[in-house]
N, C-alpha and C. Protein backbone atom coordinates (compact mmCIF):
# COMPACT_ATOMS: atom_id res chain seq x y z
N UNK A 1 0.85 -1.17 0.00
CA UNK A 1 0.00 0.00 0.00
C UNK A 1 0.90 1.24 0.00
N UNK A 2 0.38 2.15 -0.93
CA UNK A 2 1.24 3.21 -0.87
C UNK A 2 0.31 4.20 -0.88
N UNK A 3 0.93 5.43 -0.60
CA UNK A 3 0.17 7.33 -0.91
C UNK A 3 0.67 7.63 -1.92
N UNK A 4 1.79 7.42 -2.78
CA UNK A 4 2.24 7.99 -3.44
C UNK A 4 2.03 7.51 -4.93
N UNK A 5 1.86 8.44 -5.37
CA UNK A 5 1.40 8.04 -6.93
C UNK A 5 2.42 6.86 -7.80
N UNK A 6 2.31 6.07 -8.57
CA UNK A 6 3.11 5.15 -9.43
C UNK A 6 4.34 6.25 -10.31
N UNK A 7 3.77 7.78 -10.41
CA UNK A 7 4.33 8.72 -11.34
C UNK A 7 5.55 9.12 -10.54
N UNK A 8 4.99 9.85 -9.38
CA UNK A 8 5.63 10.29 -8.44
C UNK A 8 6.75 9.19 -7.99
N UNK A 9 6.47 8.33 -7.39
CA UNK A 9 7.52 7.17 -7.22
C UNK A 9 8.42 7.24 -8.02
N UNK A 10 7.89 7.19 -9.54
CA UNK A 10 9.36 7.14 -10.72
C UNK A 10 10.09 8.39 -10.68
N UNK A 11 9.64 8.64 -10.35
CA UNK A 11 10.56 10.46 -10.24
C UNK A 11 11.76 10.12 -8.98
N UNK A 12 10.52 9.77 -8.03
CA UNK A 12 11.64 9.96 -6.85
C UNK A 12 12.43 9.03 -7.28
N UNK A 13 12.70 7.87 -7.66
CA UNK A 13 13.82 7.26 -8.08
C UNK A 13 14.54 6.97 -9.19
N UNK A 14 14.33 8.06 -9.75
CA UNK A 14 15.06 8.59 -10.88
C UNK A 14 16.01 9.99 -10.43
N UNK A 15 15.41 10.61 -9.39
CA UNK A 15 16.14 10.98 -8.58
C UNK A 15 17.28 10.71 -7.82
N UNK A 16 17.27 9.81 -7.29
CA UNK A 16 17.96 9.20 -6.55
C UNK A 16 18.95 8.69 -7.56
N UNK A 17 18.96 7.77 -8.54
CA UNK A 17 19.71 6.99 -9.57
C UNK A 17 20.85 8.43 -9.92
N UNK A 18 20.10 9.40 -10.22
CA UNK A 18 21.19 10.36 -10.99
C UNK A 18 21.66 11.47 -9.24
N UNK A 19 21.33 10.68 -8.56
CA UNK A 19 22.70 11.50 -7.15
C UNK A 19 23.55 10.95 -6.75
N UNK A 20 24.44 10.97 -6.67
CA UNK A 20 25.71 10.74 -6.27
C UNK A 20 25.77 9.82 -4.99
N UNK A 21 26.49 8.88 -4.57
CA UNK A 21 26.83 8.05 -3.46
C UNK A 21 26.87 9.07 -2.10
N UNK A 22 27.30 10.33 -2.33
CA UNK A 22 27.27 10.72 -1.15
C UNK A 22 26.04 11.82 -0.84
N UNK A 23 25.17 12.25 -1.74
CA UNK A 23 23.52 12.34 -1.60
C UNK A 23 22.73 11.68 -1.50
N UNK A 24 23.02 10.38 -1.63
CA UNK A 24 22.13 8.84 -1.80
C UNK A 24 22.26 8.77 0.19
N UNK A 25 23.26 9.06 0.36
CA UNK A 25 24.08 8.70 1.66
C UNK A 25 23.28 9.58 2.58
N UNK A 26 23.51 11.11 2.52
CA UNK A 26 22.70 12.03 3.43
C UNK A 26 21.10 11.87 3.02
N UNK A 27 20.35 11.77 2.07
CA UNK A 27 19.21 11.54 2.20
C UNK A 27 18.89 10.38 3.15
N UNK A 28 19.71 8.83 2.97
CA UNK A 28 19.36 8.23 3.62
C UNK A 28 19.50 8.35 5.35
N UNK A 29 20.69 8.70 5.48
CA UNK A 29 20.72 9.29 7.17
C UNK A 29 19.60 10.21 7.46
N UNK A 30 18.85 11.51 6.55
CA UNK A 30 18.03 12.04 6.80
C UNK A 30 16.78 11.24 7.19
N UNK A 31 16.54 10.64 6.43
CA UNK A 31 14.99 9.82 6.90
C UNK A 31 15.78 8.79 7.90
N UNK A 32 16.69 8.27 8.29
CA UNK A 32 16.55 7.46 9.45
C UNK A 32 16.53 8.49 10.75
N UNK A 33 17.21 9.80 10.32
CA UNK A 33 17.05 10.97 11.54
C UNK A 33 15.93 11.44 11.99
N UNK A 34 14.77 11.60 10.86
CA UNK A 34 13.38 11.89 11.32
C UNK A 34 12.29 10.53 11.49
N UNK A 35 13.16 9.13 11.06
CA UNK A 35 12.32 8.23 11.41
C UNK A 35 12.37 8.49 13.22
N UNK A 36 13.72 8.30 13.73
CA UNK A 36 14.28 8.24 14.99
C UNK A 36 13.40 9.08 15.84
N UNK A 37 13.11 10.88 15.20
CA UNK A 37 12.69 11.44 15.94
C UNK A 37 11.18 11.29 16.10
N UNK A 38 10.53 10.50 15.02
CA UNK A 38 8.80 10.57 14.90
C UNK A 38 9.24 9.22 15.95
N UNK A 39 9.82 8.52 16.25
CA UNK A 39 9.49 7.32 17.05
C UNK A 39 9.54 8.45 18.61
N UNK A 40 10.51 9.03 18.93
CA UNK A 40 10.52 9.41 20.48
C UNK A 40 9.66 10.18 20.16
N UNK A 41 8.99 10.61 19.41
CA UNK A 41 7.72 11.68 19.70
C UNK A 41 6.92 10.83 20.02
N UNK A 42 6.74 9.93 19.69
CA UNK A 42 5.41 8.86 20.06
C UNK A 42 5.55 8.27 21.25
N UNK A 43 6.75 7.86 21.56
CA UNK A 43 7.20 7.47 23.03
C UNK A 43 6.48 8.87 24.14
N UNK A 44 7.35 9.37 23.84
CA UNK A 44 6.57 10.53 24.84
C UNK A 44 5.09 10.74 24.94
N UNK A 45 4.50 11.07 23.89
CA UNK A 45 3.08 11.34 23.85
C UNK A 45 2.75 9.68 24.34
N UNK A 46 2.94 8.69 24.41
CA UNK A 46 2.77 7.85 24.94
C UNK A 46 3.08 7.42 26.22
N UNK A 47 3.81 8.56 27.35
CA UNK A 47 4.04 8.50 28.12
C UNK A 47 4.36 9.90 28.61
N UNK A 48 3.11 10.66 28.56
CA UNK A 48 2.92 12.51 28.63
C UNK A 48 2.62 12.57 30.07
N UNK A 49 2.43 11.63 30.81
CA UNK A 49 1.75 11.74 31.95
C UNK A 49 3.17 11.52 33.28
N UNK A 50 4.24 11.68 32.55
CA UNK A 50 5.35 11.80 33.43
C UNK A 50 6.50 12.38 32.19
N UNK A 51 8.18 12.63 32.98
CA UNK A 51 8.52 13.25 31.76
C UNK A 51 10.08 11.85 31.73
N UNK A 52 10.37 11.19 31.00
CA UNK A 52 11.12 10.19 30.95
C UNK A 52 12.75 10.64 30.71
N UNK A 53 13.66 10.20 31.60
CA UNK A 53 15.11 10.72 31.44
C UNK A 53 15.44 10.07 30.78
N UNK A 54 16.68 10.39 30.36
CA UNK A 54 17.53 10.36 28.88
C UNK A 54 17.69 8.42 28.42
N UNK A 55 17.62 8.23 29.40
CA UNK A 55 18.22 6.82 29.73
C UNK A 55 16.64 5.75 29.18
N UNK A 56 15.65 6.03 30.14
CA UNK A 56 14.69 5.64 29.79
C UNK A 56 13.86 5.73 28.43
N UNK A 57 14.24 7.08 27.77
CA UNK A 57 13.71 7.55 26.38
C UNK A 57 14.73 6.30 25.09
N UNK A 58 16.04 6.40 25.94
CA UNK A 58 16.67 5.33 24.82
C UNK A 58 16.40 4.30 24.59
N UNK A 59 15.86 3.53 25.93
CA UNK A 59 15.40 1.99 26.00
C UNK A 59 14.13 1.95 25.74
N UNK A 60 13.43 2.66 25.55
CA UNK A 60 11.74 2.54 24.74
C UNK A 60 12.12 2.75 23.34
N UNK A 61 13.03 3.73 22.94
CA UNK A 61 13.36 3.58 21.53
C UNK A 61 14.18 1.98 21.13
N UNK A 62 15.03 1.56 21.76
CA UNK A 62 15.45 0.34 21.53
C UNK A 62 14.75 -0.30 21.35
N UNK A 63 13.10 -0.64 22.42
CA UNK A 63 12.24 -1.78 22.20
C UNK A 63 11.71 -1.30 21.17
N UNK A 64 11.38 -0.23 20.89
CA UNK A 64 10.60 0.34 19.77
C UNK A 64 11.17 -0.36 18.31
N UNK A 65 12.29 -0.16 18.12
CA UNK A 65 13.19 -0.54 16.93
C UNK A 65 13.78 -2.19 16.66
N UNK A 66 14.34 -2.51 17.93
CA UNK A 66 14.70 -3.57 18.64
C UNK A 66 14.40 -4.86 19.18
N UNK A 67 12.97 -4.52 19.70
CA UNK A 67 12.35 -5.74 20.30
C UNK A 67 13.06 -5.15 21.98
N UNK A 68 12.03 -5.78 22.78
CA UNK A 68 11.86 -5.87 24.09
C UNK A 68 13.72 -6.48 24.99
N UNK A 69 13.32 -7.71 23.86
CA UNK A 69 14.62 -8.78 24.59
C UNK A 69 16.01 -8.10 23.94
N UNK A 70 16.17 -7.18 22.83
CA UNK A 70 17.09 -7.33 22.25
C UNK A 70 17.47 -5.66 23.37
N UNK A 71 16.58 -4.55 23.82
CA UNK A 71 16.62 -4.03 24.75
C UNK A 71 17.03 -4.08 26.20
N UNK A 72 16.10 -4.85 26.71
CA UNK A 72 16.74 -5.42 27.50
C UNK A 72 18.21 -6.19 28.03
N UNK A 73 18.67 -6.85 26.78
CA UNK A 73 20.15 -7.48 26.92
C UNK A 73 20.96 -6.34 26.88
N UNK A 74 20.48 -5.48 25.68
CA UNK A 74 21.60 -4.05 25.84
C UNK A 74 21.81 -3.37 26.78
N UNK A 75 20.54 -2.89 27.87
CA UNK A 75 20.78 -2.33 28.55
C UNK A 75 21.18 -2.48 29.84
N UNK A 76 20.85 -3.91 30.13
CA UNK A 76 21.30 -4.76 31.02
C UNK A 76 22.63 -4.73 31.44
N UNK A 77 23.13 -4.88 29.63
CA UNK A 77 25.05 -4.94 29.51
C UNK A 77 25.73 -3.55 30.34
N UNK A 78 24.59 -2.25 29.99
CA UNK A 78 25.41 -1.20 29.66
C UNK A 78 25.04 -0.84 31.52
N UNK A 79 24.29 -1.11 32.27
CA UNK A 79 24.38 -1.34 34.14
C UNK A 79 25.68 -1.95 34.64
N UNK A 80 26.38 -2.95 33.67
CA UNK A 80 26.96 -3.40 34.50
C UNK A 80 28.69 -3.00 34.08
N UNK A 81 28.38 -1.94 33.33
CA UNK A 81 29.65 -1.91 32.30
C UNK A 81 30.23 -0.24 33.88
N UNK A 82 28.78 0.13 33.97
CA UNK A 82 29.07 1.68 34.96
C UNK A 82 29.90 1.40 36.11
């Protein structure tokens, strides 16, 4: 399922084909930068009813991205590393 038109699509990746390895490169860091940030926006608004420290915002993004267990082992590691 898509929003975007079959037209539009060919554009955008006809776009992409004629940019360079290192515009291919920052576009892609760009959308993983605003994927990253639409996820902690949702974390929060999903948890507005307190305000979550730095630590805690990372490990909801981990499960978010990660899975629960794959969170958990990380952060587990990184308690015992302090």
């Amino acid at each position: 399922m898509s929003d975007t038109s079959p037209k539009a699509n060919a554009r955008y990746f006809e776009l992409l084909r004629q940019a360079g390895p290192a515009k291919r490169l920052a576009i892609c860091l760009g959308l993983s930068r605003a994927t990253r940030e639409l996820a902690i926006a949702g974390i929060k608004q999903a948890h507005r009813d307190r305000t979550l420290s730095d630590d805690e915002l990372r490990q909801k993004l981990a499960e978010r991205l990660y899975g629960a267990e794959v969170a958990r082992r990380v952060f587990a590691a990184g308690s015992r590393d302090g």
